[in-house]
N, C-alpha and C. Protein backbone atom coordinates (compact mmCIF):
# COMPACT_ATOMS: atom_id res chain seq x y z
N UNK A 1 141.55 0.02 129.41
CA UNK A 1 140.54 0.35 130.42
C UNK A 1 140.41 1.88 130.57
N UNK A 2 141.77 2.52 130.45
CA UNK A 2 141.79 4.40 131.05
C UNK A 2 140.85 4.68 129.21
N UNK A 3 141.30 3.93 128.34
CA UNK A 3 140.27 4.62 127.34
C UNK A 3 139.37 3.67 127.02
N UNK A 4 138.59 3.21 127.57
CA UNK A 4 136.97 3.16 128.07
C UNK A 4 136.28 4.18 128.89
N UNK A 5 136.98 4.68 129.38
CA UNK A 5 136.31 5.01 130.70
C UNK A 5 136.67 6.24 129.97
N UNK A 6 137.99 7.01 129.74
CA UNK A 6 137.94 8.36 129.62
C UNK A 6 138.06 8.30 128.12
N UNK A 7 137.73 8.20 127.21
CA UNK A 7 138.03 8.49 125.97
C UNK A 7 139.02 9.66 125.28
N UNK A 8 138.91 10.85 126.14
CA UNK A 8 139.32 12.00 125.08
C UNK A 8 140.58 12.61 126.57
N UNK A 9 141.12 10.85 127.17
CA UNK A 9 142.16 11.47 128.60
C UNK A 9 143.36 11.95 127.60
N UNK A 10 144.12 13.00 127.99
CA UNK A 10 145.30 13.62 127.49
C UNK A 10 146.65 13.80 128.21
N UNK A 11 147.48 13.65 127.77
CA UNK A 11 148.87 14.07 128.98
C UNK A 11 148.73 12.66 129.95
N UNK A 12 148.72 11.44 129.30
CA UNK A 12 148.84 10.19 130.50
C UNK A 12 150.20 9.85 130.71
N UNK A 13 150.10 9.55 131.90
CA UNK A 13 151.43 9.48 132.50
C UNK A 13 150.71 8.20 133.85
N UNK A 14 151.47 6.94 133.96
CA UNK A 14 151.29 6.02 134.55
C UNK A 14 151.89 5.88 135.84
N UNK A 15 151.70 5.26 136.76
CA UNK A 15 152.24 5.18 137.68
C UNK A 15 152.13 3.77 138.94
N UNK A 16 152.66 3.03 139.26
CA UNK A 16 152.31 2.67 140.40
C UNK A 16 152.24 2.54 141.84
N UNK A 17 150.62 2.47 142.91
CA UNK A 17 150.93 2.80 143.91
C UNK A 17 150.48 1.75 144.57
N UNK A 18 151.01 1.37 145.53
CA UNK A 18 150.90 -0.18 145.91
C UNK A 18 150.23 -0.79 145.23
N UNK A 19 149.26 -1.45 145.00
CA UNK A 19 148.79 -2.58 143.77
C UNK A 19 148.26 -1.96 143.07
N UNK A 20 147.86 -0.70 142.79
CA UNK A 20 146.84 -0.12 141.89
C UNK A 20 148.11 0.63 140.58
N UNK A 21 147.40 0.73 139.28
CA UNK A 21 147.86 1.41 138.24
C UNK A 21 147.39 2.17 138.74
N UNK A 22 148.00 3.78 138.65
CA UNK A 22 147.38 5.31 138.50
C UNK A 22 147.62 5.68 137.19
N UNK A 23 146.55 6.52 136.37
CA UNK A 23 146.70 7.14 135.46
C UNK A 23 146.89 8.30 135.68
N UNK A 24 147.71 9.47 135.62
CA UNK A 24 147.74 10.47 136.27
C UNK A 24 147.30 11.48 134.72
N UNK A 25 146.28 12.19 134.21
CA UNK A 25 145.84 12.41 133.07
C UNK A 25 145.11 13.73 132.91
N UNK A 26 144.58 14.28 131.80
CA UNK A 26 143.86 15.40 131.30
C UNK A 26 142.59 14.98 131.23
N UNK A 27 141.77 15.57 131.17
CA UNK A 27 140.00 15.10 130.75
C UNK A 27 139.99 16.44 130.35
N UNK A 28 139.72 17.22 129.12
CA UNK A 28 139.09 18.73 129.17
C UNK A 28 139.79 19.59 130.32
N UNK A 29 139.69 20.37 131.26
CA UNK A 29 140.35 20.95 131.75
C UNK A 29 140.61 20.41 133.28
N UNK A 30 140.18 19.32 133.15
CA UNK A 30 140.39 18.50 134.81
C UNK A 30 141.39 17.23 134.84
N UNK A 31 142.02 17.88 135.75
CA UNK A 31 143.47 16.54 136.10
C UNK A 31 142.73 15.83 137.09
N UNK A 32 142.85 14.52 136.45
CA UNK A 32 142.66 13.40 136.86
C UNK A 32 143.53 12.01 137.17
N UNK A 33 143.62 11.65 138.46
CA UNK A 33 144.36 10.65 138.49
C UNK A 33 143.06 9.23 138.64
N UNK A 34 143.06 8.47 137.51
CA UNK A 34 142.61 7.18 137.26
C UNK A 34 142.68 6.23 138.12
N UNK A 35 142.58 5.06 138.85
CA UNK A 35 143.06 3.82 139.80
C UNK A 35 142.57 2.61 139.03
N UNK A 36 143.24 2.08 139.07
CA UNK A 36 142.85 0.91 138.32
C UNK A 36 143.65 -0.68 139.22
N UNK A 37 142.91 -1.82 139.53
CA UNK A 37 143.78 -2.45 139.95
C UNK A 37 144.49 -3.07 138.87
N UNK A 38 145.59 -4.32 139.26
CA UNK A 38 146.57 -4.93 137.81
C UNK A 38 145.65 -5.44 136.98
N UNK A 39 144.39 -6.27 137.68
CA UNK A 39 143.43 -6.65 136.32
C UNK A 39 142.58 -5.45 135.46
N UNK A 40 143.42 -4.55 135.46
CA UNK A 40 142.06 -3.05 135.03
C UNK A 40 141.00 -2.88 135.42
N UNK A 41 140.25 -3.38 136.76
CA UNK A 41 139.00 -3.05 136.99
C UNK A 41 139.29 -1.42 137.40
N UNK A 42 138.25 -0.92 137.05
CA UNK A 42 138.90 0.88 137.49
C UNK A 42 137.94 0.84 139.42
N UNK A 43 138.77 1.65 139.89
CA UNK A 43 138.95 1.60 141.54
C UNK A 43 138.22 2.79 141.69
N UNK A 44 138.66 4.01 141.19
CA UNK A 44 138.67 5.33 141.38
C UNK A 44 139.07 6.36 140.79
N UNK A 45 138.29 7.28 140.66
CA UNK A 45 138.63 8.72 139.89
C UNK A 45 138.87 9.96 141.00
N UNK A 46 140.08 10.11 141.22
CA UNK A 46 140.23 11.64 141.82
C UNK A 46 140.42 12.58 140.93
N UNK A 47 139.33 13.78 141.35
CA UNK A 47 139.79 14.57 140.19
C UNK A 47 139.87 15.85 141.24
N UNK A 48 141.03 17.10 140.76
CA UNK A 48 141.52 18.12 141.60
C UNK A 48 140.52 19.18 141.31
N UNK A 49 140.44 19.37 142.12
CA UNK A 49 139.34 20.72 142.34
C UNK A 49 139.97 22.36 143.07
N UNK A 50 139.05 22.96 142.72
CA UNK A 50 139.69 24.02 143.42
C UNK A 50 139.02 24.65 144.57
N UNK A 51 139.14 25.11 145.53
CA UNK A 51 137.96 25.58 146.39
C UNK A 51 137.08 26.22 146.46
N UNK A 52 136.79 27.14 145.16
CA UNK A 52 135.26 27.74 144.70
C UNK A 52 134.52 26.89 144.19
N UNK A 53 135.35 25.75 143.78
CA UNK A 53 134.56 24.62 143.11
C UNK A 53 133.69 23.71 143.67
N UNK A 54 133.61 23.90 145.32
CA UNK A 54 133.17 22.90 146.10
C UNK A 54 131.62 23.53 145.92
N UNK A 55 130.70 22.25 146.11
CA UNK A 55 129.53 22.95 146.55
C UNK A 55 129.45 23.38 147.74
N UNK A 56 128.37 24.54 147.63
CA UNK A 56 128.46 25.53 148.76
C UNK A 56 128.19 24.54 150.33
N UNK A 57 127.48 23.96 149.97
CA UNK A 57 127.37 23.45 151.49
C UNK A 57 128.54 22.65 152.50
N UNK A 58 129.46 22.76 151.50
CA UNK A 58 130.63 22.09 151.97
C UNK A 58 131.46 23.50 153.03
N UNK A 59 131.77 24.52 152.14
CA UNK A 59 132.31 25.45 153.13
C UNK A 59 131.28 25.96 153.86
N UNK A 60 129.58 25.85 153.99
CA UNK A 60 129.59 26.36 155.06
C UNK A 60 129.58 25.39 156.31
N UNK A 61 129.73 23.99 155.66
CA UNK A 61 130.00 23.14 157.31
C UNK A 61 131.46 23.42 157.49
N UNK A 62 132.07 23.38 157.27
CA UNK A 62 134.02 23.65 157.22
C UNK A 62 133.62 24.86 158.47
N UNK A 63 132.80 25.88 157.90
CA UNK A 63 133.14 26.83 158.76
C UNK A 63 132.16 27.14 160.12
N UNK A 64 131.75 26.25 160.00
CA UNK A 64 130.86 25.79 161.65
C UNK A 64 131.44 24.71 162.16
N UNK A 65 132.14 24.32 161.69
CA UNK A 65 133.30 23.24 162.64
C UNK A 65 134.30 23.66 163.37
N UNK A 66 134.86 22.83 163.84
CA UNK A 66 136.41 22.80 164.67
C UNK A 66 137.59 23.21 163.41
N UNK A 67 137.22 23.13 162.26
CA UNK A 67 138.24 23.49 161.37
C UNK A 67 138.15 24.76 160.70
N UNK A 68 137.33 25.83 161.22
CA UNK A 68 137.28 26.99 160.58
C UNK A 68 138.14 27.74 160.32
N UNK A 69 138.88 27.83 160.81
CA UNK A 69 140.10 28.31 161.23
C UNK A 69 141.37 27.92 160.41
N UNK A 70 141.47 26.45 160.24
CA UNK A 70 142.41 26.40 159.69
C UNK A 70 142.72 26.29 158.26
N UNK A 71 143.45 26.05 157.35
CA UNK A 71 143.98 26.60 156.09
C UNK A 71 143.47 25.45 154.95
N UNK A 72 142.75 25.88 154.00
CA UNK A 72 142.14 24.41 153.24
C UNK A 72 143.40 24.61 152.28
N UNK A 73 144.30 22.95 152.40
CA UNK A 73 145.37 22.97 151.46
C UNK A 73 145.09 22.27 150.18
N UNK A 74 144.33 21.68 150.16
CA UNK A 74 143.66 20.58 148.68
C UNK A 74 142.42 20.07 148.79
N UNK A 75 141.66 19.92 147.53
CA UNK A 75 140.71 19.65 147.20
C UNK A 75 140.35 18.69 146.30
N UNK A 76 139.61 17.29 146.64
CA UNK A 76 139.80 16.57 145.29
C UNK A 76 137.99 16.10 145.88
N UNK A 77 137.67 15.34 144.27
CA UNK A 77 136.52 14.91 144.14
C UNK A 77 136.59 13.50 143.67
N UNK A 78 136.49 12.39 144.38
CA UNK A 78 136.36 10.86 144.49
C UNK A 78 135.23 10.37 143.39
N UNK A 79 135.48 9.71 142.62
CA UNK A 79 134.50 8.93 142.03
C UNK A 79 134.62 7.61 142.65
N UNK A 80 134.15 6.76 142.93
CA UNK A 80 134.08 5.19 142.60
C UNK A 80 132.87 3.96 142.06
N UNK A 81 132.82 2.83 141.93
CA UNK A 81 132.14 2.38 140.95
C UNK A 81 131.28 1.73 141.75
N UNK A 82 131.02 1.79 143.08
CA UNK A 82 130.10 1.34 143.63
C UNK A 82 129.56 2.00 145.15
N UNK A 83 130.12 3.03 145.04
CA UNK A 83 129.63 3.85 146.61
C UNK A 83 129.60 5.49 145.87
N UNK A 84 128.79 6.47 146.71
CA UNK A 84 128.40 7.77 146.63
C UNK A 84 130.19 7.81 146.40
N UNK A 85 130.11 9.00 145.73
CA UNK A 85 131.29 9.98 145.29
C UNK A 85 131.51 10.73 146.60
N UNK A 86 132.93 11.32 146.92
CA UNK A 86 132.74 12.59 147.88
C UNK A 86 133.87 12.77 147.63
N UNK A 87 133.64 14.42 148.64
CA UNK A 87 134.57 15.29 148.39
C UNK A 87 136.02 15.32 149.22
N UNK A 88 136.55 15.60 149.25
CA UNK A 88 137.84 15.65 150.31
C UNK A 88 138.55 16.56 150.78
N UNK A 89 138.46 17.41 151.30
CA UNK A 89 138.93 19.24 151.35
C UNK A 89 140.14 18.49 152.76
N UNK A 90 141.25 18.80 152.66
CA UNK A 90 142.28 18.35 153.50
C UNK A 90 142.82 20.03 153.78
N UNK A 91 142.64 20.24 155.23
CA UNK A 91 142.96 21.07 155.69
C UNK A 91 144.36 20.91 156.85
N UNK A 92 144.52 22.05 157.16
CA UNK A 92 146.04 21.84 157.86
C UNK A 92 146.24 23.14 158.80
N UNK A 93 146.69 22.93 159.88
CA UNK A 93 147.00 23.89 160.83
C UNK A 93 148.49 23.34 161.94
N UNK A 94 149.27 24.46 161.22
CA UNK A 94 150.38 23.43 162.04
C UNK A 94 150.77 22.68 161.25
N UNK A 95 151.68 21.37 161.80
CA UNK A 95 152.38 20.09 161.34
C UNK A 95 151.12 19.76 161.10
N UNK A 96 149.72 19.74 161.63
CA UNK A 96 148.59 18.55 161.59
C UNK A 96 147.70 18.90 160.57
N UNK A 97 147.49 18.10 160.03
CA UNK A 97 146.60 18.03 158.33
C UNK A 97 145.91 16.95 158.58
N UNK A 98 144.46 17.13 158.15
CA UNK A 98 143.36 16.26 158.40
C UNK A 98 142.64 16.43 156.80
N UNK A 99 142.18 15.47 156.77
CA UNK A 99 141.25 15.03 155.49
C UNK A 99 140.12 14.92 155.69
N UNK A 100 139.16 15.70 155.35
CA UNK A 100 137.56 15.74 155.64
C UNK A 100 136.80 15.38 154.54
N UNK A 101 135.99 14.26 154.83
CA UNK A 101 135.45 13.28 153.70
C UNK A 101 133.73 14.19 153.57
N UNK A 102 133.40 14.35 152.74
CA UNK A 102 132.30 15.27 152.38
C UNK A 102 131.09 14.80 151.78
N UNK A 103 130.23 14.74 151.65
CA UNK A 103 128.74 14.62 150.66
C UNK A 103 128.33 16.34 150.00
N UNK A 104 128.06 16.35 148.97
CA UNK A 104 127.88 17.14 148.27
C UNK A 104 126.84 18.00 149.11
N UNK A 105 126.12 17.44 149.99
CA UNK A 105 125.43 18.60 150.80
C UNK A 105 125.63 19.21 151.90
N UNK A 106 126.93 18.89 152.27
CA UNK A 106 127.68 19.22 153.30
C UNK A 106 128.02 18.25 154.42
N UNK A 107 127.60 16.84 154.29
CA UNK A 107 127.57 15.99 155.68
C UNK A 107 129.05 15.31 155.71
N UNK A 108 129.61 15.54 156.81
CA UNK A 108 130.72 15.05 157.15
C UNK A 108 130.66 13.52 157.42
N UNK A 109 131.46 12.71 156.73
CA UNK A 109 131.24 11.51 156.60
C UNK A 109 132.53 10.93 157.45
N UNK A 110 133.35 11.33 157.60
CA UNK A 110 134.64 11.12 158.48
C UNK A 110 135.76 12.01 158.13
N UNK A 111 136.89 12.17 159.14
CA UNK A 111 138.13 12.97 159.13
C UNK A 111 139.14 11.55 159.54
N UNK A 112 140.01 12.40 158.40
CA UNK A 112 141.50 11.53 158.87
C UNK A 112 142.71 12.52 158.96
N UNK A 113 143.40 11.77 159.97
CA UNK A 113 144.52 12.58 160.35
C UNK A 113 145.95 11.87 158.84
N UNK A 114 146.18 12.96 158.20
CA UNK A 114 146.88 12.63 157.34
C UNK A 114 148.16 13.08 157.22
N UNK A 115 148.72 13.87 158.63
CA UNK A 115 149.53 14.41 158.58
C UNK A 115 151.10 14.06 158.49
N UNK A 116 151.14 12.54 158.27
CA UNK A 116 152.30 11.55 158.26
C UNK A 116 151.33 10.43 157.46
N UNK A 117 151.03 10.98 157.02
CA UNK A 117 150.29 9.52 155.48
C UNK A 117 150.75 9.63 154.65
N UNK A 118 151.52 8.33 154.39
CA UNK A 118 152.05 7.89 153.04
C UNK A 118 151.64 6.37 152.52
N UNK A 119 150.37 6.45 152.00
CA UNK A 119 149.37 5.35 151.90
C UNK A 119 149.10 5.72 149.94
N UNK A 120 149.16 7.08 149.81
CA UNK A 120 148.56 7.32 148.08
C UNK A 120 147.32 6.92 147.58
N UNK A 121 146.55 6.61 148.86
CA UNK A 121 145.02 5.61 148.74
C UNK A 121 144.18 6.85 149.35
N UNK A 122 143.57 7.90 148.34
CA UNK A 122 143.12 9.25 149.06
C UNK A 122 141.89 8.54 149.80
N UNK A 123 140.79 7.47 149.29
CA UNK A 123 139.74 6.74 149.30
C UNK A 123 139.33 6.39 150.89
């Protein structure tokens, strides 16, 4: 299934997180972790981003929010096989780290408090 979908993935390394296979992998210069459930239907593509990488409209809602302020610690970009893609910029101030779910034009689609999440389900 990971080579259907990615053909030319490099550096795979498997994993499991509660029912899902992760492929944790290369594509060209983007690390990608794969989801797949046990029957291989593929779940999801996170792929790591960096924060110039976001489209612009993303930092300028970040920075007309309640979170301007605080420290963007990761960045990933969601694929899945049947809903809009988005972004995820997880910021942190303090012990408290929140996950801000994104649309490529900046619309905040929800925040999660992730600051004691141990779920591995970024989605």
């Amino acid at each position: 299934a990971l080579n259907a979908k990615y053909p030319n993935a490099t550096r795979v390394e498997w994993e499991q997180k509660r029912t899902f296979m992760v492929a944790d992998c290369w594509v060209g210069d983007k690390d990608m972790d794969v989801w797949f459930t046990e029957s291989a239907e593929w779940r999801m593509t996170e792929t790591d981003l960096l924060p110039a990488n976001l489209p612009e409209a993303i930092p300028t809602a970040i920075a007309a929010s309640k979170y301007a302020s605080w420290r963007i610690a990761d960045v990933d970009y969601l694929e899945y096989p049947s809903k809009d893609a988005e972004y995820v910029v997880e910021v942190e101030q303090g012990k408290v780290e929140m996950a801000l779910y994104y649309t490529a034009t900046g619309e905040l689609l929800r925040e999660k408090d992730v600051s004691a999440d141990d779920t591995n389900w970024p989605g």
